[in-house]
C-alpha atoms as a PDB file:
ATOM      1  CA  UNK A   1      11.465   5.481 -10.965  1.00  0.00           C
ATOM      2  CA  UNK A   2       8.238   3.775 -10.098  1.00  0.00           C
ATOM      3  CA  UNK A   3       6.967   2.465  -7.041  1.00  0.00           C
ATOM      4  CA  UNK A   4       4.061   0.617  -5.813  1.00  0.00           C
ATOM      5  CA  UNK A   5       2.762   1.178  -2.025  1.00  0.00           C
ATOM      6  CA  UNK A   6       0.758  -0.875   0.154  1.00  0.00           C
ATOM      7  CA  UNK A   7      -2.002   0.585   2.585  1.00  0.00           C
ATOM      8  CA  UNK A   8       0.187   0.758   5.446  1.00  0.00           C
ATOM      9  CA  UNK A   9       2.259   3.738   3.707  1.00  0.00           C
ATOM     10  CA  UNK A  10      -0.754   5.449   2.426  1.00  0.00           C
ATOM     11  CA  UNK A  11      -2.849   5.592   5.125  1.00  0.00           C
ATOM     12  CA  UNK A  12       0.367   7.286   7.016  1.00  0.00           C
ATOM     13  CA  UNK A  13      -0.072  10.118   4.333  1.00  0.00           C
ATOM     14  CA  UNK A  14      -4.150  11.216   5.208  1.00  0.00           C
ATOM     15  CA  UNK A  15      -3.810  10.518   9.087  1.00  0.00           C
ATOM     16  CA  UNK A  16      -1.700  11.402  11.974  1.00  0.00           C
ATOM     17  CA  UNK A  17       0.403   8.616  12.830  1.00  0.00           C
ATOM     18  CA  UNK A  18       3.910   7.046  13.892  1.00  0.00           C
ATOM     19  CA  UNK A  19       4.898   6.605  10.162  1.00  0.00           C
ATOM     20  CA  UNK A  20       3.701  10.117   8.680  1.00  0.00           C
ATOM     21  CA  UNK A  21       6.350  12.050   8.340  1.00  0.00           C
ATOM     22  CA  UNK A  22       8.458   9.095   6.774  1.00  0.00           C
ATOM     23  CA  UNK A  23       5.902   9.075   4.620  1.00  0.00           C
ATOM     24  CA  UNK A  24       5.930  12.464   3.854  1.00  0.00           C
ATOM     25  CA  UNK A  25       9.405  12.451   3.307  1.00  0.00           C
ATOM     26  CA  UNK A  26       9.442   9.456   0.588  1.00  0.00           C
ATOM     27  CA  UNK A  27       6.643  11.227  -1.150  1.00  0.00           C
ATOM     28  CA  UNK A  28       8.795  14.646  -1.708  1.00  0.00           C
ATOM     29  CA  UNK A  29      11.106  12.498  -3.766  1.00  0.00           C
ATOM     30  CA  UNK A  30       8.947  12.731  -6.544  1.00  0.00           C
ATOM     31  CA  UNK A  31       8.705   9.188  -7.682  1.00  0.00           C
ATOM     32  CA  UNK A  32       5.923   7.877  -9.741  1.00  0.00           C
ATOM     33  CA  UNK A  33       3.666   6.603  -7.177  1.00  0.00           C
ATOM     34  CA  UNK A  34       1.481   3.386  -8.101  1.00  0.00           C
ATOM     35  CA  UNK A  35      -2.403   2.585  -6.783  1.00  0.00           C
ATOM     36  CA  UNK A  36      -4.241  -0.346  -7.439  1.00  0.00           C
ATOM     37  CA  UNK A  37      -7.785  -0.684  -6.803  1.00  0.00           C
ATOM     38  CA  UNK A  38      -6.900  -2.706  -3.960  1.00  0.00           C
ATOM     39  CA  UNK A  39      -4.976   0.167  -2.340  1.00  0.00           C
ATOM     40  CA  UNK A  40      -8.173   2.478  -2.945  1.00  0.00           C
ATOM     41  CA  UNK A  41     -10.480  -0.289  -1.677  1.00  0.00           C
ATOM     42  CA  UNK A  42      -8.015  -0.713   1.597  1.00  0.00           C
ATOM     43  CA  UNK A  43      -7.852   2.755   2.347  1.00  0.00           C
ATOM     44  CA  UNK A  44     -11.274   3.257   2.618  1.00  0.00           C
ATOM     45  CA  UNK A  45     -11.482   0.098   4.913  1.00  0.00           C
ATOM     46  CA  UNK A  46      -8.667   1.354   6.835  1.00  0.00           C
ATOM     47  CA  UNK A  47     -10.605   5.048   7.681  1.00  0.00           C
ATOM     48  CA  UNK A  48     -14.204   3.246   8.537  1.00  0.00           C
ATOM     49  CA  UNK A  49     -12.369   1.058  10.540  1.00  0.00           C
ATOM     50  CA  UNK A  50     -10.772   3.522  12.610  1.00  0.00           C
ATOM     51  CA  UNK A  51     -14.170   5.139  13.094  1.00  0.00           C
ATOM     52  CA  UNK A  52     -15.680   2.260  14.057  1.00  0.00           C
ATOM     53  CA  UNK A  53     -12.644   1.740  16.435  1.00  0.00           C
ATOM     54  CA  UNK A  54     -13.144   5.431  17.717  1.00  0.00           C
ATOM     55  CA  UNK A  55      -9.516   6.476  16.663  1.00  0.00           C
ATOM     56  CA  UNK A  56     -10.581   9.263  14.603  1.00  0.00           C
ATOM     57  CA  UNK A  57     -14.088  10.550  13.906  1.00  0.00           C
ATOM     58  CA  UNK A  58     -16.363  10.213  10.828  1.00  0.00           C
ATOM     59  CA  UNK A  59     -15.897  13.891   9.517  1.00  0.00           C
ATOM     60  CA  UNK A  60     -12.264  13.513  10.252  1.00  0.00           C
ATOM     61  CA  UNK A  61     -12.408   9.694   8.459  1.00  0.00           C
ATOM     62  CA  UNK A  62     -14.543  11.327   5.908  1.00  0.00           C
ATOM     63  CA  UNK A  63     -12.266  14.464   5.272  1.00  0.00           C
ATOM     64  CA  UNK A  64      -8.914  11.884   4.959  1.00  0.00           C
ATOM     65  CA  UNK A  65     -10.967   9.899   1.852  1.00  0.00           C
ATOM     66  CA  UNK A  66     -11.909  13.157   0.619  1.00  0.00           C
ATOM     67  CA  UNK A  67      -8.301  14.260   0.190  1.00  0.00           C
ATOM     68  CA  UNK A  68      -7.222  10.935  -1.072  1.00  0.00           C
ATOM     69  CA  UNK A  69     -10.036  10.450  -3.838  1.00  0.00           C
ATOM     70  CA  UNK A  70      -8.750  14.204  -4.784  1.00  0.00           C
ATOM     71  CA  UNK A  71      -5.418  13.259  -4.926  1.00  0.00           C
ATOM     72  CA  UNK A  72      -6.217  10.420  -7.213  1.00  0.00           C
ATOM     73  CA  UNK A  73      -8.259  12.641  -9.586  1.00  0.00           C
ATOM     74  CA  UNK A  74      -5.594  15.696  -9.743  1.00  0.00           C
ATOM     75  CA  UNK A  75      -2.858  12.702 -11.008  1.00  0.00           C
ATOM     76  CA  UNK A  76      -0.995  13.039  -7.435  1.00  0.00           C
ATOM     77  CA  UNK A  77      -1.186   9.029  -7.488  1.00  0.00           C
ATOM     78  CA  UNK A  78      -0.580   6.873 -10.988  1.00  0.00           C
ATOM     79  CA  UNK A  79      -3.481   4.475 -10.911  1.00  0.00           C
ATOM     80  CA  UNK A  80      -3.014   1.140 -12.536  1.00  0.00           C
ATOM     81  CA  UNK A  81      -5.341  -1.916 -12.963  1.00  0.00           C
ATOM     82  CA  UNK A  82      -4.485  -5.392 -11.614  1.00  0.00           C
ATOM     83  CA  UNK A  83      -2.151  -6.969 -13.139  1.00  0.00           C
ATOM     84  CA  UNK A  84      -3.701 -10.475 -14.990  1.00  0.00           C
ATOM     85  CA  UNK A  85      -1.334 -12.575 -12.986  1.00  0.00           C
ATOM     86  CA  UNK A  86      -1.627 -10.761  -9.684  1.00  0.00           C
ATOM     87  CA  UNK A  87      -3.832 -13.614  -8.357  1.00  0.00           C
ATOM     88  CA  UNK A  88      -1.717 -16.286  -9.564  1.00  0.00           C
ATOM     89  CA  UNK A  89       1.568 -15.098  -8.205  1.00  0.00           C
ATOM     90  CA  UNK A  90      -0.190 -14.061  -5.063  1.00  0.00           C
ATOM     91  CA  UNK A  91      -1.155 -17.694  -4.295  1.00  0.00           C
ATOM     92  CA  UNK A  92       1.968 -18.629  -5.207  1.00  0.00           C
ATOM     93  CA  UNK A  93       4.184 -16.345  -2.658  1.00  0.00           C
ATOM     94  CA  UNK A  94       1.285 -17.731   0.336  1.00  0.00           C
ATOM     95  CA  UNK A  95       2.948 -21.563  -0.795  1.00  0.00           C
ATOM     96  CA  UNK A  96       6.383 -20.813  -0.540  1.00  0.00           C
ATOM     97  CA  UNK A  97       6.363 -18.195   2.568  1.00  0.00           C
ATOM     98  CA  UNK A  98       2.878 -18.167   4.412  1.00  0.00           C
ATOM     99  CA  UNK A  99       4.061 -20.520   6.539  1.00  0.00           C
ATOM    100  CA  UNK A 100       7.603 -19.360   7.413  1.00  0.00           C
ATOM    101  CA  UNK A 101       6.748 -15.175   7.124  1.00  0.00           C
ATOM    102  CA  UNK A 102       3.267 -15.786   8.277  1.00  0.00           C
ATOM    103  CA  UNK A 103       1.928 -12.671   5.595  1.00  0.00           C
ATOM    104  CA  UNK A 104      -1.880 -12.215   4.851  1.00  0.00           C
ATOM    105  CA  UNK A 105      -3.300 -12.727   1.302  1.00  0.00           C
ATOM    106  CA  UNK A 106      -3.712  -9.254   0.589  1.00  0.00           C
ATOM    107  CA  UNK A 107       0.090  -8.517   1.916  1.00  0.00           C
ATOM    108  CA  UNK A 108       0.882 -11.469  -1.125  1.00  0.00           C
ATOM    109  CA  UNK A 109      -1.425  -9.075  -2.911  1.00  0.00           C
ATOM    110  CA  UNK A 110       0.071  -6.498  -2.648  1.00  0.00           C
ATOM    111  CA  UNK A 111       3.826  -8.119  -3.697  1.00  0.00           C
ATOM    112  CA  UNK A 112       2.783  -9.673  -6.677  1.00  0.00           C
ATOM    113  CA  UNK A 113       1.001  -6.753  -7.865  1.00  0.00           C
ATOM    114  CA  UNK A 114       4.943  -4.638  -7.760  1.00  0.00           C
ATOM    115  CA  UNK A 115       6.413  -7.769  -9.041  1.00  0.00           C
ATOM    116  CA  UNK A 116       3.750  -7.987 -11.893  1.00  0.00           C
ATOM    117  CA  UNK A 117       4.123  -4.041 -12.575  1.00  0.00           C
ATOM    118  CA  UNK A 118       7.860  -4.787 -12.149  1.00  0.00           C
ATOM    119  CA  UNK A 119       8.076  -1.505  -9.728  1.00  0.00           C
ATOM    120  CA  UNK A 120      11.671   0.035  -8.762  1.00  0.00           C
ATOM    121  CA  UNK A 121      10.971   0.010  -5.334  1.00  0.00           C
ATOM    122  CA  UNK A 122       8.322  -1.441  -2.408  1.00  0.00           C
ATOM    123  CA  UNK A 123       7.450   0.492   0.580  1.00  0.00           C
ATOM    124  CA  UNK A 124       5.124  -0.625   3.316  1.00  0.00           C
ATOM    125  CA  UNK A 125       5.268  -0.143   6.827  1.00  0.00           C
ATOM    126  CA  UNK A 126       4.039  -3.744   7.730  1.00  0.00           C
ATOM    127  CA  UNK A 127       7.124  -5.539   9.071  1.00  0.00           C
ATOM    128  CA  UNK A 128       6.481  -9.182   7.175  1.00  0.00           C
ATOM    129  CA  UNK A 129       4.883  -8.020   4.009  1.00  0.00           C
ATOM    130  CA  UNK A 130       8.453  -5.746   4.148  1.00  0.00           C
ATOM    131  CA  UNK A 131      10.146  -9.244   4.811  1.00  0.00           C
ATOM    132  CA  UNK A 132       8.039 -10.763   1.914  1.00  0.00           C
ATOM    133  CA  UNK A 133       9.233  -8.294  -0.359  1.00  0.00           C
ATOM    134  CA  UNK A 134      12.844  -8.081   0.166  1.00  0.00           C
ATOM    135  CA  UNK A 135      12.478 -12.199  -0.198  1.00  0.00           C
ATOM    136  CA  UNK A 136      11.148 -12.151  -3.362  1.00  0.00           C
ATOM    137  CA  UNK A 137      13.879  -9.232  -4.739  1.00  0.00           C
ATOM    138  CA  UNK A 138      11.940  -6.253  -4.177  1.00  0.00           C
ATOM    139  CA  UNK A 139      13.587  -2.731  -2.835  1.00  0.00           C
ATOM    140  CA  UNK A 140      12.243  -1.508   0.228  1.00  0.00           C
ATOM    141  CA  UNK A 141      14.370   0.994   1.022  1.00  0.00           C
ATOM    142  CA  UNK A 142      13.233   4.901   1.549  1.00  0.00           C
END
């Protein structure tokens, strides 16, 4: 069973926060876990951002992308490309729900790419790109 993550979920996993154990949890099932270069290029975003925001510190910021660019090298993580329609579907979900759901581009992003990859199952932590998912037929549950 494969599933494809957003940020959100795998921030939760390298920092000390509300969602961690939950993520924790979902990760001992053993899945096949999908990351897309945008995941790697969010999380990165996600620790300097917190620095700069003085919620954690640089060696601790620096020490949380240390253990996730391991993890991706060891295999932990299944990387996968973009899919070649990821853009197009991803404009495509911001016409038909950005205006009711109100989601981001990259939370569109993020959908199309598990619709494109065709993933089992969709977790994220963000409440509308979680609405935007379970619109478009994707499984969010745990």
């Amino acid at each position: 069973m494969s599933v494809c993550v957003d940020t959100s979920f795998l921030a939760s996993l390298y920092a000390i926060e509300v969602h961690s154990s939950e993520a924790r949890r979902r990760v001992a099932q053993k899945l096949v876990v999908w990351v897309t270069p945008i995941n790697s290029a969010e999380v990165v975003h996600a620790f300097c951002g917190q620095v700069f925001r003085s919620k954690v510190s640089d060696v601790e910021a620096r020490l949380a992308l240390a253990q996730f660019a391991k993890d991706c090298a060891q295999g932990v993580w299944t990387l996968v490309d973009l899919p070649d329609r990821a853009w197009e579907i991803c404009i495509e979900l911001g016409r038909r729900h950005g205006s009711t759901l109100g989601v981001r581009t990259l939370d569109s992003l993020h959908v199309a790419c598990a619709l494109e990859l065709r993933a089992d199952k969709f977790w994220t932590f963000d409440e509308r790109q979680a609405k935007l998912a379970q619109v478009v037929g994707l499984d969010t549950r745990p």
